[in-house]
Protein backbone atom coordinates (compact mmCIF):
# COMPACT_ATOMS: atom_id res chain seq x y z
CA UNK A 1 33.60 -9.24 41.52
CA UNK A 2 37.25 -9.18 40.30
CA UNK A 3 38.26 -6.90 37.21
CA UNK A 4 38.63 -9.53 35.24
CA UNK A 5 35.81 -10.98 35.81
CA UNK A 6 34.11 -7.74 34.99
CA UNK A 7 36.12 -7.47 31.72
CA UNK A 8 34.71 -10.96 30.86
CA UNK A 9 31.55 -9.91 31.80
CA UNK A 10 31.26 -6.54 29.35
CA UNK A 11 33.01 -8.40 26.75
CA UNK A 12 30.32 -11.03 26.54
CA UNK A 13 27.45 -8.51 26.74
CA UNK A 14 29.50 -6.59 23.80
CA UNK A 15 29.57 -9.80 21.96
CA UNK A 16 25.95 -10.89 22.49
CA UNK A 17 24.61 -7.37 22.05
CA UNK A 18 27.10 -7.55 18.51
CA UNK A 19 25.76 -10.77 17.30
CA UNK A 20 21.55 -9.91 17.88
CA UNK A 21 22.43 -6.69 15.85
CA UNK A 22 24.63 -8.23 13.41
CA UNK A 23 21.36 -10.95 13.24
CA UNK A 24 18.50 -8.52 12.88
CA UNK A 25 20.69 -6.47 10.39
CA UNK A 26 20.66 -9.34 8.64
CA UNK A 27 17.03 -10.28 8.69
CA UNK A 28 16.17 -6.93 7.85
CA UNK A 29 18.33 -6.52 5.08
CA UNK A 30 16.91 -10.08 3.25
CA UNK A 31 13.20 -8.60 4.17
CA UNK A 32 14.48 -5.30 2.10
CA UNK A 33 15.41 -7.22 -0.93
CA UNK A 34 13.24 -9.83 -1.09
CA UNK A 35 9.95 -7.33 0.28
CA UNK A 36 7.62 -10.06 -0.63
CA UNK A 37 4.67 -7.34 -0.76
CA UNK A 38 6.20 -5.34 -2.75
CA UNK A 39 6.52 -1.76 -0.18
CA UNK A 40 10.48 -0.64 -1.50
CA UNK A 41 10.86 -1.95 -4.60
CA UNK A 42 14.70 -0.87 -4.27
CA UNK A 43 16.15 -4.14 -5.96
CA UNK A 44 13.65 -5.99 -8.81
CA UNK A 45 15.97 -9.23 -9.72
CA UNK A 46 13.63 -12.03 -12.44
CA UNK A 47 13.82 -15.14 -10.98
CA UNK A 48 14.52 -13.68 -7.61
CA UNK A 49 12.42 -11.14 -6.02
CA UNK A 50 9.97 -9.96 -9.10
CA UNK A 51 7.37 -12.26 -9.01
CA UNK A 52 5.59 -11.86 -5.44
CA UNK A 53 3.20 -14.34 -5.12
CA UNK A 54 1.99 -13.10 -1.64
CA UNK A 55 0.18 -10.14 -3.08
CA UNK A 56 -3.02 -11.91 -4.46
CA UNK A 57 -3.90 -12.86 -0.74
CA UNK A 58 -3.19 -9.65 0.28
CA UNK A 59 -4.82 -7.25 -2.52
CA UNK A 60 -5.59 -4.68 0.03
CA UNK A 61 -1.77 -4.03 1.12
CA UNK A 62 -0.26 -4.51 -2.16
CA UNK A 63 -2.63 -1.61 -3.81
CA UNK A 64 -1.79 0.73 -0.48
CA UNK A 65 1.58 0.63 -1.46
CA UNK A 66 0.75 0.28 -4.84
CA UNK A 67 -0.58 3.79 -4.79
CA UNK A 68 1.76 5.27 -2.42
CA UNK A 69 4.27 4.17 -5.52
CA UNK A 70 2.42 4.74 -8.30
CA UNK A 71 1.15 8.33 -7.31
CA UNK A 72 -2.08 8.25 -10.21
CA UNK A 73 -3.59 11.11 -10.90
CA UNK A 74 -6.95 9.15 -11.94
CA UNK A 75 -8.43 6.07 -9.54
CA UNK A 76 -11.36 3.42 -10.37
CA UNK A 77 -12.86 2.44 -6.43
CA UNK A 78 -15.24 -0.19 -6.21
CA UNK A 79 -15.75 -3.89 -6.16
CA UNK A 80 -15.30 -6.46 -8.66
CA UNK A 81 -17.14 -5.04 -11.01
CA UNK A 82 -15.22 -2.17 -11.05
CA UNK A 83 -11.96 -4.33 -11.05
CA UNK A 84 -12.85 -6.27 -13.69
CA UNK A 85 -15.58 -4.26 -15.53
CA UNK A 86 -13.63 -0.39 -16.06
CA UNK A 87 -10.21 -0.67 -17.80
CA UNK A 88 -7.90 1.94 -17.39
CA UNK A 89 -6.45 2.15 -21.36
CA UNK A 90 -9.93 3.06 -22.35
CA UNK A 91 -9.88 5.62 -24.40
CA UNK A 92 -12.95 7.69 -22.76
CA UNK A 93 -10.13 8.71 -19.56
CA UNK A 94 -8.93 12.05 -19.66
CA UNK A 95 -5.30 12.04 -21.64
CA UNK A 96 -4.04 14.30 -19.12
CA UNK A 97 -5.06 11.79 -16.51
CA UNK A 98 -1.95 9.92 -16.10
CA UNK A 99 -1.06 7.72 -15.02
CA UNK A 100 -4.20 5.86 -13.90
CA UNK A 101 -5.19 3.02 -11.17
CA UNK A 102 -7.65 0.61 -10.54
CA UNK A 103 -8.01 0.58 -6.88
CA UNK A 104 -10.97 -1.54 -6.79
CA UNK A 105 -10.54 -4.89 -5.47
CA UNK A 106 -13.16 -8.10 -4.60
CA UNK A 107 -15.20 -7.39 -1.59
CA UNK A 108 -14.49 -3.54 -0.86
CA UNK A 109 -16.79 -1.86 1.21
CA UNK A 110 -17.76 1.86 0.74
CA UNK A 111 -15.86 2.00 4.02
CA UNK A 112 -13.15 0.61 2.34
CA UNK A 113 -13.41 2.50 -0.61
CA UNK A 114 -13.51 5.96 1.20
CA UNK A 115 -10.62 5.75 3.58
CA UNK A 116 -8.72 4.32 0.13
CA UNK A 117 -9.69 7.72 -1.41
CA UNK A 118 -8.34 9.20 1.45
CA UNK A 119 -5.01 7.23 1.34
CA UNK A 120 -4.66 8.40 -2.31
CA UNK A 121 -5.36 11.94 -1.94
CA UNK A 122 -2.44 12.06 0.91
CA UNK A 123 -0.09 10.42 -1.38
CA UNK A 124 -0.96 12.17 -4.83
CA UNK A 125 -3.96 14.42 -5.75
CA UNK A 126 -6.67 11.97 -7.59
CA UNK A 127 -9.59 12.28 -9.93
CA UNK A 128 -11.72 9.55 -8.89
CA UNK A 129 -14.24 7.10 -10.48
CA UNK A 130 -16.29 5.17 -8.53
CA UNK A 131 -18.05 1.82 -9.58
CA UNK A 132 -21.14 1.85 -6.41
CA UNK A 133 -23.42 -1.15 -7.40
CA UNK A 134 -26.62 -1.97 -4.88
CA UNK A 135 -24.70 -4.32 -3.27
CA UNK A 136 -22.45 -1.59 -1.77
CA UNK A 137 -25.39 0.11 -0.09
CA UNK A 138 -26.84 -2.85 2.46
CA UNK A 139 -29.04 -0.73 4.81
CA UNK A 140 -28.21 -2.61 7.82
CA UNK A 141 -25.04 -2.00 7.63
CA UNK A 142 -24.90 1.55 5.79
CA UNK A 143 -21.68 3.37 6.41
CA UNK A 144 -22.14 6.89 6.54
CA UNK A 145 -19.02 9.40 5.21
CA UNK A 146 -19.04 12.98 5.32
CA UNK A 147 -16.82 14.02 1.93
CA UNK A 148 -16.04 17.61 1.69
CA UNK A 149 -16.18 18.09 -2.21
CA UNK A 150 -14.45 21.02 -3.17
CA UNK A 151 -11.42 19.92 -0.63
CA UNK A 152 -11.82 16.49 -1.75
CA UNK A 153 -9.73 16.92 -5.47
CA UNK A 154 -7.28 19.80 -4.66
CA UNK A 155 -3.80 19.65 -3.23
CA UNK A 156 -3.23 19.61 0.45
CA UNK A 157 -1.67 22.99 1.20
CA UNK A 158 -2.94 25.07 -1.37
């Protein structure tokens, strides 16, 4: 192979390898502001990027990063009961208990429920109430959690 040949050569690799960056720089950047699940947040625009329809089929991402944003210091876990049912202006919560979330959602398994609990508690220490209707405990498929409770409500670390 002749230099310039070789020169040719790197110079088209540069330019390809340019271009896919230059492309998936691109992509990633329109992901960022548009974030159609709503993870960053960084740019909120009406008519552009607020409204993100994709989040009612996907309730149990959007409250994940919901919480990691959010950081309550009070939770509601259950099903749709507890969605619906416990409303988190009530006047019976705590006043020092803000702010508050209801991280129940349709169809959430205790499973579900726990390893949410679990996701909060990394993100932001939580006092928890927990909406557990029959339904939740089906014997044949009983989930069984081990919860230490006096870890369960204090910060990690201390």
């Amino acid at each position: 192979m002749d230099s310039s040949a070789a020169k040719t050569a790197k110079k088209y690799c540069l330019i390809a390898g340019l271009s896919a960056w230059l492309l998936l720089s691109c992509v990633l950047a329109f992901n960022t502001a548009v974030d159609p699940y709503g993870m960053y947040r960084l740019i909120e625009v009406k008519g552009f990027n607020l409204h993100k329809p994709a989040i009612y089929h996907r309730t149990r991402l959007f409250k994940a990063y919901d919480v990691r944003r959010i950081k309550p210091s009070a939770i509601v876990l259950g099903t749709s009961r507890s969605h619906v049912g416990l409303r988190m202006s009530h006047e019976g919560w705590d006043p020092t208990a803000t702010p508050r979330y209801n991280l129940a959602f349709d169809g959430a398994t205790t499973k579900e429920m726990y390893f949410y609990l679990r996701h909060t508690q990394f993100t932001r220490s939580s006092k928890s109430s927990s909406g557990l209707t029959y339904t939740n405990l089906r014997l044949h498929r009983a989930v069984h959690v081990r919860i230490s409770i006096p870890n369960f409500f204090s910060r990690r670390g201390r």
